[in-house]
C-alpha atoms as a PDB file:
ATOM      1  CA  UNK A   1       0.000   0.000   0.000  1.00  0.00           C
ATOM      2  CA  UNK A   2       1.160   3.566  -0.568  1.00  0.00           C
ATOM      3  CA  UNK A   3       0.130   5.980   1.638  1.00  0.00           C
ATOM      4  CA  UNK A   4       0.349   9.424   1.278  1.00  0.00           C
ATOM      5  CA  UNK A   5       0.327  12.451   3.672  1.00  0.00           C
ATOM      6  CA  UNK A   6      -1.271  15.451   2.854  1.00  0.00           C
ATOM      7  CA  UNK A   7      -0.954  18.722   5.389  1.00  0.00           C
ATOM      8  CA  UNK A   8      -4.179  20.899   5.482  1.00  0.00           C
ATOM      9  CA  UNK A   9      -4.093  24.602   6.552  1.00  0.00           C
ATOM     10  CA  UNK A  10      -6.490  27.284   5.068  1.00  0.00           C
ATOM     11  CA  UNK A  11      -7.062  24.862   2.288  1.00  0.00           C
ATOM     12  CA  UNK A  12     -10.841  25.656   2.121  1.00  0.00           C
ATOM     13  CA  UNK A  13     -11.401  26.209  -1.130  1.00  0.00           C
ATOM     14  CA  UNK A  14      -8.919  23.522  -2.420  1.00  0.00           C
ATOM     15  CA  UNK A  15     -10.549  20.756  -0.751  1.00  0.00           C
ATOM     16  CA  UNK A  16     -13.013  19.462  -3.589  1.00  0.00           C
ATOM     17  CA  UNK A  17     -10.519  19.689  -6.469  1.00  0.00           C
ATOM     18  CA  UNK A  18      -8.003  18.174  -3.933  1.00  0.00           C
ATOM     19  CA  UNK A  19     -10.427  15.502  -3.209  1.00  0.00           C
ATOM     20  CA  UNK A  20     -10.972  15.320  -7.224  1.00  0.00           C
ATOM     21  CA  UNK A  21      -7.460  14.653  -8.044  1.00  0.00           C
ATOM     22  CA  UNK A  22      -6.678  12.004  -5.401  1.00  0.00           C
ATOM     23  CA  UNK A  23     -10.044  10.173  -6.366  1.00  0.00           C
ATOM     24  CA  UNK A  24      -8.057   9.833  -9.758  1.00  0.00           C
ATOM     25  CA  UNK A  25      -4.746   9.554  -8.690  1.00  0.00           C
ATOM     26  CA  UNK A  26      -5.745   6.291  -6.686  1.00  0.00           C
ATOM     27  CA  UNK A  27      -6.487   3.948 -10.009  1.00  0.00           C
ATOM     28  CA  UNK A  28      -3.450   4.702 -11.397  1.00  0.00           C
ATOM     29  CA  UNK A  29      -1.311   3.709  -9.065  1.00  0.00           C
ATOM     30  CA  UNK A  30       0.426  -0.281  -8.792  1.00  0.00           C
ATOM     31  CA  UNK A  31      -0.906  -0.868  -5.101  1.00  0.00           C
ATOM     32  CA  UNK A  32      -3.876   0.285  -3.268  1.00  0.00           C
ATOM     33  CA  UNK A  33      -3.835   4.190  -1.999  1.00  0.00           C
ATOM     34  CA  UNK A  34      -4.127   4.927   1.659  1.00  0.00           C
ATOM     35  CA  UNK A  35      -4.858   8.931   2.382  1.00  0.00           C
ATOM     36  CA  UNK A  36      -3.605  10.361   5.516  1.00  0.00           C
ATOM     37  CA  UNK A  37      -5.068  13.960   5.667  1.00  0.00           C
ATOM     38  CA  UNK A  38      -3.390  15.972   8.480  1.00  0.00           C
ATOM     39  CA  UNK A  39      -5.696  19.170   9.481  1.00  0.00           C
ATOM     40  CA  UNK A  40      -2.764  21.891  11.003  1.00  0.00           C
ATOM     41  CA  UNK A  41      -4.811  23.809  13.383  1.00  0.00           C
ATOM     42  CA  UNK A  42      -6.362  25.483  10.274  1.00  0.00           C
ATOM     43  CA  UNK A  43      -9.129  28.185  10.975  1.00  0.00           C
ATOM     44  CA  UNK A  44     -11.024  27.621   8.398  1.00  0.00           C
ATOM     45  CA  UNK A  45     -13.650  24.591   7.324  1.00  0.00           C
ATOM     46  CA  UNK A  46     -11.408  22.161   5.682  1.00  0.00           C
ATOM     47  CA  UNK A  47     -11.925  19.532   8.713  1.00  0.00           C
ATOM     48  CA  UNK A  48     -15.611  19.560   8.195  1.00  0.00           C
ATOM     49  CA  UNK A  49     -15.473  19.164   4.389  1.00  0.00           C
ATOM     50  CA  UNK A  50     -12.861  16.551   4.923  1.00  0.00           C
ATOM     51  CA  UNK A  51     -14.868  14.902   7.645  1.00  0.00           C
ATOM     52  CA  UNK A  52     -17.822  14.605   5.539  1.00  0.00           C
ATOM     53  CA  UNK A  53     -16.494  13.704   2.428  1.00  0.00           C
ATOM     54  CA  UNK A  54     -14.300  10.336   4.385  1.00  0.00           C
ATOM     55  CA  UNK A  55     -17.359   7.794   3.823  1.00  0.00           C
ATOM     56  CA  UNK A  56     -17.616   8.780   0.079  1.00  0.00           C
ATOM     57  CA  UNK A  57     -13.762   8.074  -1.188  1.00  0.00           C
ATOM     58  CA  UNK A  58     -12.946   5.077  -2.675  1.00  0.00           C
ATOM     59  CA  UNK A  59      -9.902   4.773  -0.674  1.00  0.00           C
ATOM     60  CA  UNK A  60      -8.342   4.266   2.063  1.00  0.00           C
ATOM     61  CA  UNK A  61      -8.146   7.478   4.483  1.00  0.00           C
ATOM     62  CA  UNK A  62      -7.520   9.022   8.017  1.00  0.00           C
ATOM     63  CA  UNK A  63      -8.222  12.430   9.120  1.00  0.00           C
ATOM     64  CA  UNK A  64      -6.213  13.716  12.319  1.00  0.00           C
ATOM     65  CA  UNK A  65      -6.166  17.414  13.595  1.00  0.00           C
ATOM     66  CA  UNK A  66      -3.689  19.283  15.457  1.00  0.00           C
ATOM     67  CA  UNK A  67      -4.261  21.144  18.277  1.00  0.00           C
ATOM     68  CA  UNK A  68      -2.864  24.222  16.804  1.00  0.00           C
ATOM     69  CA  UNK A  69      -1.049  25.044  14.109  1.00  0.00           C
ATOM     70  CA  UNK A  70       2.386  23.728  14.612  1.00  0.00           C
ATOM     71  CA  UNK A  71       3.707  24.163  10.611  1.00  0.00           C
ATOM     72  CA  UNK A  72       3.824  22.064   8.103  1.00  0.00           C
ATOM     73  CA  UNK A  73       6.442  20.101   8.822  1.00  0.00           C
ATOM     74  CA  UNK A  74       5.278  18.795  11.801  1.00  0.00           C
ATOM     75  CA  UNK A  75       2.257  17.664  10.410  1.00  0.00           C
ATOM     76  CA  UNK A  76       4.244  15.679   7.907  1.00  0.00           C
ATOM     77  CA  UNK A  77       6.014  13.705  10.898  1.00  0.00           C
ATOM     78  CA  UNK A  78       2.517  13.484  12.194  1.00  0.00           C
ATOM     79  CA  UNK A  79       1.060  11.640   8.987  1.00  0.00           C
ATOM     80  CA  UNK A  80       4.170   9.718   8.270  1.00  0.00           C
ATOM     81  CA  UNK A  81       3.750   8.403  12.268  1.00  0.00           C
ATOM     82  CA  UNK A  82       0.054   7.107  11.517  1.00  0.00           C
ATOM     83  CA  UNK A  83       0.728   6.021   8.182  1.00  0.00           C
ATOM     84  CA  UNK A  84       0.335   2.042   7.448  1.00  0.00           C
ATOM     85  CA  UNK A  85       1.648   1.639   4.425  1.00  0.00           C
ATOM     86  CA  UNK A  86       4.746   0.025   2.939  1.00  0.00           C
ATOM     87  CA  UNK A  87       5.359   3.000   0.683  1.00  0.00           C
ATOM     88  CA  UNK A  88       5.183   7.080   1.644  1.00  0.00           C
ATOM     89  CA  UNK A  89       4.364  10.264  -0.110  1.00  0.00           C
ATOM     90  CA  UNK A  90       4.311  13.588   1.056  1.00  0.00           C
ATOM     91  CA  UNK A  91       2.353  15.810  -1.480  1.00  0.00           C
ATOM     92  CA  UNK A  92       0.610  19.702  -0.239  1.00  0.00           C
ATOM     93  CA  UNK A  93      -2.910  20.156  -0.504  1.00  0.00           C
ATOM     94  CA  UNK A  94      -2.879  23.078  -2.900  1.00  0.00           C
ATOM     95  CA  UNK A  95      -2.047  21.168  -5.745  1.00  0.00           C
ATOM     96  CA  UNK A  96       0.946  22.977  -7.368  1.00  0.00           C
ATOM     97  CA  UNK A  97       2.498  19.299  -7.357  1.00  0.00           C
ATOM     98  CA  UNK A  98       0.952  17.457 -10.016  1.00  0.00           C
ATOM     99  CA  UNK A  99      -0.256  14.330  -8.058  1.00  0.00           C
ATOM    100  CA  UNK A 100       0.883  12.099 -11.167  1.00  0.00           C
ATOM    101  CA  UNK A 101       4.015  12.890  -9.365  1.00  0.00           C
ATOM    102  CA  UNK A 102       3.030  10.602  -6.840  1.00  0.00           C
ATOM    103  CA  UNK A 103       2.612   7.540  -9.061  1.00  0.00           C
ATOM    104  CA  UNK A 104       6.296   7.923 -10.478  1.00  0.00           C
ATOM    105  CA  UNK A 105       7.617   8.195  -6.626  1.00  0.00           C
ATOM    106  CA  UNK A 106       5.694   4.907  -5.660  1.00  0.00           C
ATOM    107  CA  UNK A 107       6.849   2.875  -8.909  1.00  0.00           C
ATOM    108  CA  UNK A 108      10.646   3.496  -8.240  1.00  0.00           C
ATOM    109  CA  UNK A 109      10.156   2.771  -4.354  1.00  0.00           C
ATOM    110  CA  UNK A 110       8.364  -0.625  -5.266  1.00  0.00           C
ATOM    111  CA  UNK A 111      10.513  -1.353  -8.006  1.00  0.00           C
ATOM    112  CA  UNK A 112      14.061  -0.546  -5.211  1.00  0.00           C
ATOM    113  CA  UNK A 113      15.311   2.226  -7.432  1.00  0.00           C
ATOM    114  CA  UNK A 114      15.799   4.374  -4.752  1.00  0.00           C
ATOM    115  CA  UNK A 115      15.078   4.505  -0.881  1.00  0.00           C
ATOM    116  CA  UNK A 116      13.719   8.237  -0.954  1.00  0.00           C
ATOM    117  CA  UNK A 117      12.331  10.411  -4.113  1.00  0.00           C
ATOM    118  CA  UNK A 118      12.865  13.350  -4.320  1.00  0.00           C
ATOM    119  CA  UNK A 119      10.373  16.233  -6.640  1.00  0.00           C
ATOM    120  CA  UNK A 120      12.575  19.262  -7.765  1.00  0.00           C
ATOM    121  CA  UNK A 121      10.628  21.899 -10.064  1.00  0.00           C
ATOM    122  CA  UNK A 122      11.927  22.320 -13.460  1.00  0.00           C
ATOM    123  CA  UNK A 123       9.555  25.294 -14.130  1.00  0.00           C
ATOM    124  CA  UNK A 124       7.492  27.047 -11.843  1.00  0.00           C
ATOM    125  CA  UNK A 125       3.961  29.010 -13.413  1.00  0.00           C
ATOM    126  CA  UNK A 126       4.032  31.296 -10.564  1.00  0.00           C
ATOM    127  CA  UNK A 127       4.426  34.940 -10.814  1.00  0.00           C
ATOM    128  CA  UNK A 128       7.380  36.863 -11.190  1.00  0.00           C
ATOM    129  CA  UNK A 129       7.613  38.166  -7.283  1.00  0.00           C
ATOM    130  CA  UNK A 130       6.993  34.256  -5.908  1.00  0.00           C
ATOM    131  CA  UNK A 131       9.671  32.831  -8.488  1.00  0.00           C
ATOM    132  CA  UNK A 132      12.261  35.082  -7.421  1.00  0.00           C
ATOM    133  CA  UNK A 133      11.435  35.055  -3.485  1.00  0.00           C
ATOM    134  CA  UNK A 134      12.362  30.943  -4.403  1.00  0.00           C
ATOM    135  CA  UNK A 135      15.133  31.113  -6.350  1.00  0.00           C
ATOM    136  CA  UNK A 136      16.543  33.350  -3.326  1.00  0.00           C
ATOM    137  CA  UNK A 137      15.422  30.943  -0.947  1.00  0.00           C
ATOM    138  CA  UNK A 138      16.857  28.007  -2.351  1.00  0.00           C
ATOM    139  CA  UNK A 139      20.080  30.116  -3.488  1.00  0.00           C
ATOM    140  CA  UNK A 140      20.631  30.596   0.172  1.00  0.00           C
ATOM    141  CA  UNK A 141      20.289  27.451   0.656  1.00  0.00           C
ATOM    142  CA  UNK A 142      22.295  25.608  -1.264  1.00  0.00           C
ATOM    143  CA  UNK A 143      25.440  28.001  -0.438  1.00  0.00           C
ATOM    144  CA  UNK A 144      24.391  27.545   3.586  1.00  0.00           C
ATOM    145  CA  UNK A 145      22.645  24.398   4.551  1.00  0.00           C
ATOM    146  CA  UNK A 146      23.121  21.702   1.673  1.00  0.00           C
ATOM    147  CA  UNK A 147      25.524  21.962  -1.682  1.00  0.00           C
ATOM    148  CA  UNK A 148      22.866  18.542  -2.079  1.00  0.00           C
ATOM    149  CA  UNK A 149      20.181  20.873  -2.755  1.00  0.00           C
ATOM    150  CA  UNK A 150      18.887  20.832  -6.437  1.00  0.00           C
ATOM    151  CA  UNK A 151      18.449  24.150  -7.625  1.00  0.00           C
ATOM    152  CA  UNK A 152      14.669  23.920  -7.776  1.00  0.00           C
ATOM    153  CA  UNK A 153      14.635  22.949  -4.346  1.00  0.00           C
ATOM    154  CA  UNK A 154      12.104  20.550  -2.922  1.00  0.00           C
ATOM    155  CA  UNK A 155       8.742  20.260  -2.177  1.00  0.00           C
ATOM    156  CA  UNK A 156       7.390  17.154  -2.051  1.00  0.00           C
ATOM    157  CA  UNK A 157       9.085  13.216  -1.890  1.00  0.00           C
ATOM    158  CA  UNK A 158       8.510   9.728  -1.264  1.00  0.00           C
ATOM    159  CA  UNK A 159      10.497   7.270   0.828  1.00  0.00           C
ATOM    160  CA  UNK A 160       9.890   3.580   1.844  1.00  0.00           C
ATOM    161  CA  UNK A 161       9.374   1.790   5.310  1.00  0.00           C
ATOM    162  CA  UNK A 162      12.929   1.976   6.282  1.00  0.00           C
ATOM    163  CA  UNK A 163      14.121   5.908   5.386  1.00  0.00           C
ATOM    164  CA  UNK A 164      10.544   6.583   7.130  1.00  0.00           C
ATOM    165  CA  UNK A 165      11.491   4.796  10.133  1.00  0.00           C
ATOM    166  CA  UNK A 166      15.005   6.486  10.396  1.00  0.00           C
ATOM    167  CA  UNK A 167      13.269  10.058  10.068  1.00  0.00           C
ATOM    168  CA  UNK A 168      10.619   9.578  12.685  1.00  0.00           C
ATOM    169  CA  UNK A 169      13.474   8.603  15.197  1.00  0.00           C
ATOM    170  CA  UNK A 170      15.231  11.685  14.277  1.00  0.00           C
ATOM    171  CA  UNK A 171      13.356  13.394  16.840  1.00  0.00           C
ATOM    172  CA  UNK A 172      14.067  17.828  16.528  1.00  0.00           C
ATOM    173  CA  UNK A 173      10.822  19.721  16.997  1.00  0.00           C
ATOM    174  CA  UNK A 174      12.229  22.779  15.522  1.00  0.00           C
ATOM    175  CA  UNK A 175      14.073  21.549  12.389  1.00  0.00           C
ATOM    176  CA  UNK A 176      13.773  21.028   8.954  1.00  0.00           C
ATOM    177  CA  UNK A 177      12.439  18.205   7.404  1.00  0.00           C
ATOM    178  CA  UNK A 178      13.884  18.278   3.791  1.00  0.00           C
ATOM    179  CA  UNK A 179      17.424  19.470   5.234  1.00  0.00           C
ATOM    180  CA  UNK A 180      17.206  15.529   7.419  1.00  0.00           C
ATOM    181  CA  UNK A 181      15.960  13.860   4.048  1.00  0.00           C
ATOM    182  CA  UNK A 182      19.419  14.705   2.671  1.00  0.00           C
ATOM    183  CA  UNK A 183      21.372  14.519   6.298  1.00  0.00           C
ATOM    184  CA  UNK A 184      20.393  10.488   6.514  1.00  0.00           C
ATOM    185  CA  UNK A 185      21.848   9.818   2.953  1.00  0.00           C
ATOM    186  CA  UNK A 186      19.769   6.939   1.534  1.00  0.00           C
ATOM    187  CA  UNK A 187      19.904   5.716  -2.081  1.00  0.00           C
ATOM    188  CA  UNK A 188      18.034   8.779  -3.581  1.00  0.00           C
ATOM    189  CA  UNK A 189      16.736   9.757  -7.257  1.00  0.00           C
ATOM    190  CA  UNK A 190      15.314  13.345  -8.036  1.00  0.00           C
ATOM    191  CA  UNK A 191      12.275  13.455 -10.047  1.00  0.00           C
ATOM    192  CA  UNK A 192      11.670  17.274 -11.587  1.00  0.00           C
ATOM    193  CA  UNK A 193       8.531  18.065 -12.534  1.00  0.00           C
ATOM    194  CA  UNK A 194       7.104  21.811 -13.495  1.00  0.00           C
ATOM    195  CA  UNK A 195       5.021  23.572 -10.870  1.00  0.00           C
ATOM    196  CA  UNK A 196       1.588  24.602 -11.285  1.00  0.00           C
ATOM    197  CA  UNK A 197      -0.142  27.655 -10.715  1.00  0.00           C
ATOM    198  CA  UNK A 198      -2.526  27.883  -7.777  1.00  0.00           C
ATOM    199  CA  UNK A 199      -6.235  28.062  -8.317  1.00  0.00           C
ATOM    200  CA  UNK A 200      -7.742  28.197  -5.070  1.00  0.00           C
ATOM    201  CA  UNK A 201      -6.911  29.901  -1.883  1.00  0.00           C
ATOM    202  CA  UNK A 202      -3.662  31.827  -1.228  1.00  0.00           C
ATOM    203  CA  UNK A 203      -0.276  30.407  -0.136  1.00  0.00           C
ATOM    204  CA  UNK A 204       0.210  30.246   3.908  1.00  0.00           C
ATOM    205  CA  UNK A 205       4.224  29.872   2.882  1.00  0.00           C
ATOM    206  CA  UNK A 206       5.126  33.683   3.889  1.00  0.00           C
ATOM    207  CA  UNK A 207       8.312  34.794   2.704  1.00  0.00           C
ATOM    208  CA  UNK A 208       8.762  35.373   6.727  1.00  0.00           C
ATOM    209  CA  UNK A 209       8.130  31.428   7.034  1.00  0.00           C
ATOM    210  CA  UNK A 210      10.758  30.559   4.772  1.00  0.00           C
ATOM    211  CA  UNK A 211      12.876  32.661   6.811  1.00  0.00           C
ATOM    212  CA  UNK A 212      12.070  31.244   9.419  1.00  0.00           C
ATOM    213  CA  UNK A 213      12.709  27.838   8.574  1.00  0.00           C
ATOM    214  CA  UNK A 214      15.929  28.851   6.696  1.00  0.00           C
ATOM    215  CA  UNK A 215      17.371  29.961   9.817  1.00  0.00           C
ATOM    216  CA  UNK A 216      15.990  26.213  11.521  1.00  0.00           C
ATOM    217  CA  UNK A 217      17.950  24.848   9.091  1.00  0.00           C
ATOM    218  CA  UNK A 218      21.790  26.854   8.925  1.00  0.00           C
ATOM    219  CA  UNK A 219      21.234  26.337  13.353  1.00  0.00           C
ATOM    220  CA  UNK A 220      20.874  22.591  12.747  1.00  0.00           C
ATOM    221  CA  UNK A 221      22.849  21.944   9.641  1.00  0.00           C
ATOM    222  CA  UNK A 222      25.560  24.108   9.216  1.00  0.00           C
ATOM    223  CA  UNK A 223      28.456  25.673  11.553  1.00  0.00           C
ATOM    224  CA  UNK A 224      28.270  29.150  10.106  1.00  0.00           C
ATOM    225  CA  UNK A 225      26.247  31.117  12.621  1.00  0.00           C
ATOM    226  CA  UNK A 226      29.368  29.878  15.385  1.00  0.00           C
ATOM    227  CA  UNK A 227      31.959  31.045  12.858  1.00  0.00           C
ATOM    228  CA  UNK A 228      30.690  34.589  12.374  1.00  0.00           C
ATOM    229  CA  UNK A 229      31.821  37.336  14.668  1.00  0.00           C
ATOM    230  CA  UNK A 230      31.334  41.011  13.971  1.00  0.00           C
ATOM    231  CA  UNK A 231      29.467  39.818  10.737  1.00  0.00           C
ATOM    232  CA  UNK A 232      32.812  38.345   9.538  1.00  0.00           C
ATOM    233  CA  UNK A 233      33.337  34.766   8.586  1.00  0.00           C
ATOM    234  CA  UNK A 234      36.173  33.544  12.026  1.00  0.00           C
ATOM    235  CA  UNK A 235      37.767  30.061  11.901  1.00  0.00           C
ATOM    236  CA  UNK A 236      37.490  27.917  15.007  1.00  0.00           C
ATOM    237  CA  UNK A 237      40.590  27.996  17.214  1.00  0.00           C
END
């Protein structure tokens, strides 16, 4: 079984295309399709659509609800914990990910290409402002956290029972998940694909966010912020 994870937070409006595209997505794919929706303390009434529209999908599916919202990466961990399949995906609910994407992650995991899959964008439809806010994300990145880093960054991957089993035990409430998918090492392959444009809804992923979680990530991956002093680069005694 493949099971993916989906986080949910202000995804209102995205839920019945969402529900559309996984309802398709399950067919296609070599095993059944096991759902694990993941509502992140959103305010809005994706929990109630989800809720009610559980009995109706032919598939597989859990819905669990944080507390609060505690980001998306948590809720990954979250999924990934309740998940019972042999096979994992980790796909957003807004649907700028084609969810074809999934298919191609579960084939190489069941085939043992790879132990983790990784989606980098090729091409991103997005708007001038969001496309460069990225590419200087991901710039940073790379020369910071992880030379691994493909330039498009990443998004969205698959991994099977035994790279899943090594992240949940990698227990850091305040890190970042993608940076530990390339920290464990595994057998990986990169799958690009081109990103879509949102239809419904508006991004939660503030440029503050990705701040945010860039600074997570060069605190728990990197040495630099102990070898500056004065705003100059210093090398350790």
């Amino acid at each position: 079984m493949f099971s993916l994870i989906i986080p949910v937070y202000k995804n209102e409006a995205n839920v019945p295309a969402l529900l559309d595209a996984l309802c398709a997505l399950a067919p296609t794919l070599p095993e059944a399709l096991e759902v694990v929706f993941v509502v992140d303390g959103s305010p809005d009434r994706s929990f109630a659509l989800l809720q009610a529209a559980l009995p109706t999908l032919p598939f597989a599916a859990q819905l669990l609800a944080h507390a609060r919202n505690f980001g998306s990466f948590p809720a990954i961990r979250t999924g990934l914990q309740a998940a019972r399949g042999q096979r994992f995906g980790v796909m957003a609910a807004d649907l700028q990910e084609p969810p074809e994407l999934m298919r191609e992650f579960d084939i190489s995991l069941l085939n043992g290409e790879c132990d983790v899959a990784i989606g980098t964008r090729r091409t991103r439809a997005d708007g001038a402002m969001a496309q460069a806010s990225s590419r200087l994300f991901w710039a940073l990145y790379r020369r910071w956290v992880s030379p691994e880093m493909p330039e498009g960054g990443v998004d969205v991957f698959g991994c099977n029972l035994a790279f899943r089993d090594q992240l949940l035990a990698l227990e850091e409430p305040r890190s970042y998940l993608i940076a530990l998918i390339f920290w464990l090492g595994f057998r990986r392959k990169v799958i690009s694909y081109r990103r879509k444009v949102r239809e419904h809804g508006k991004s939660a992923w503030t440029f503050r966010k990705k701040l945010d979680y860039l600074m997570d990530s060069m605190f728990s991956f990197t040495d630099l912020p102990i070898l500056f002093k004065d705003g100059n680069p210093k090398p350790i005694p």
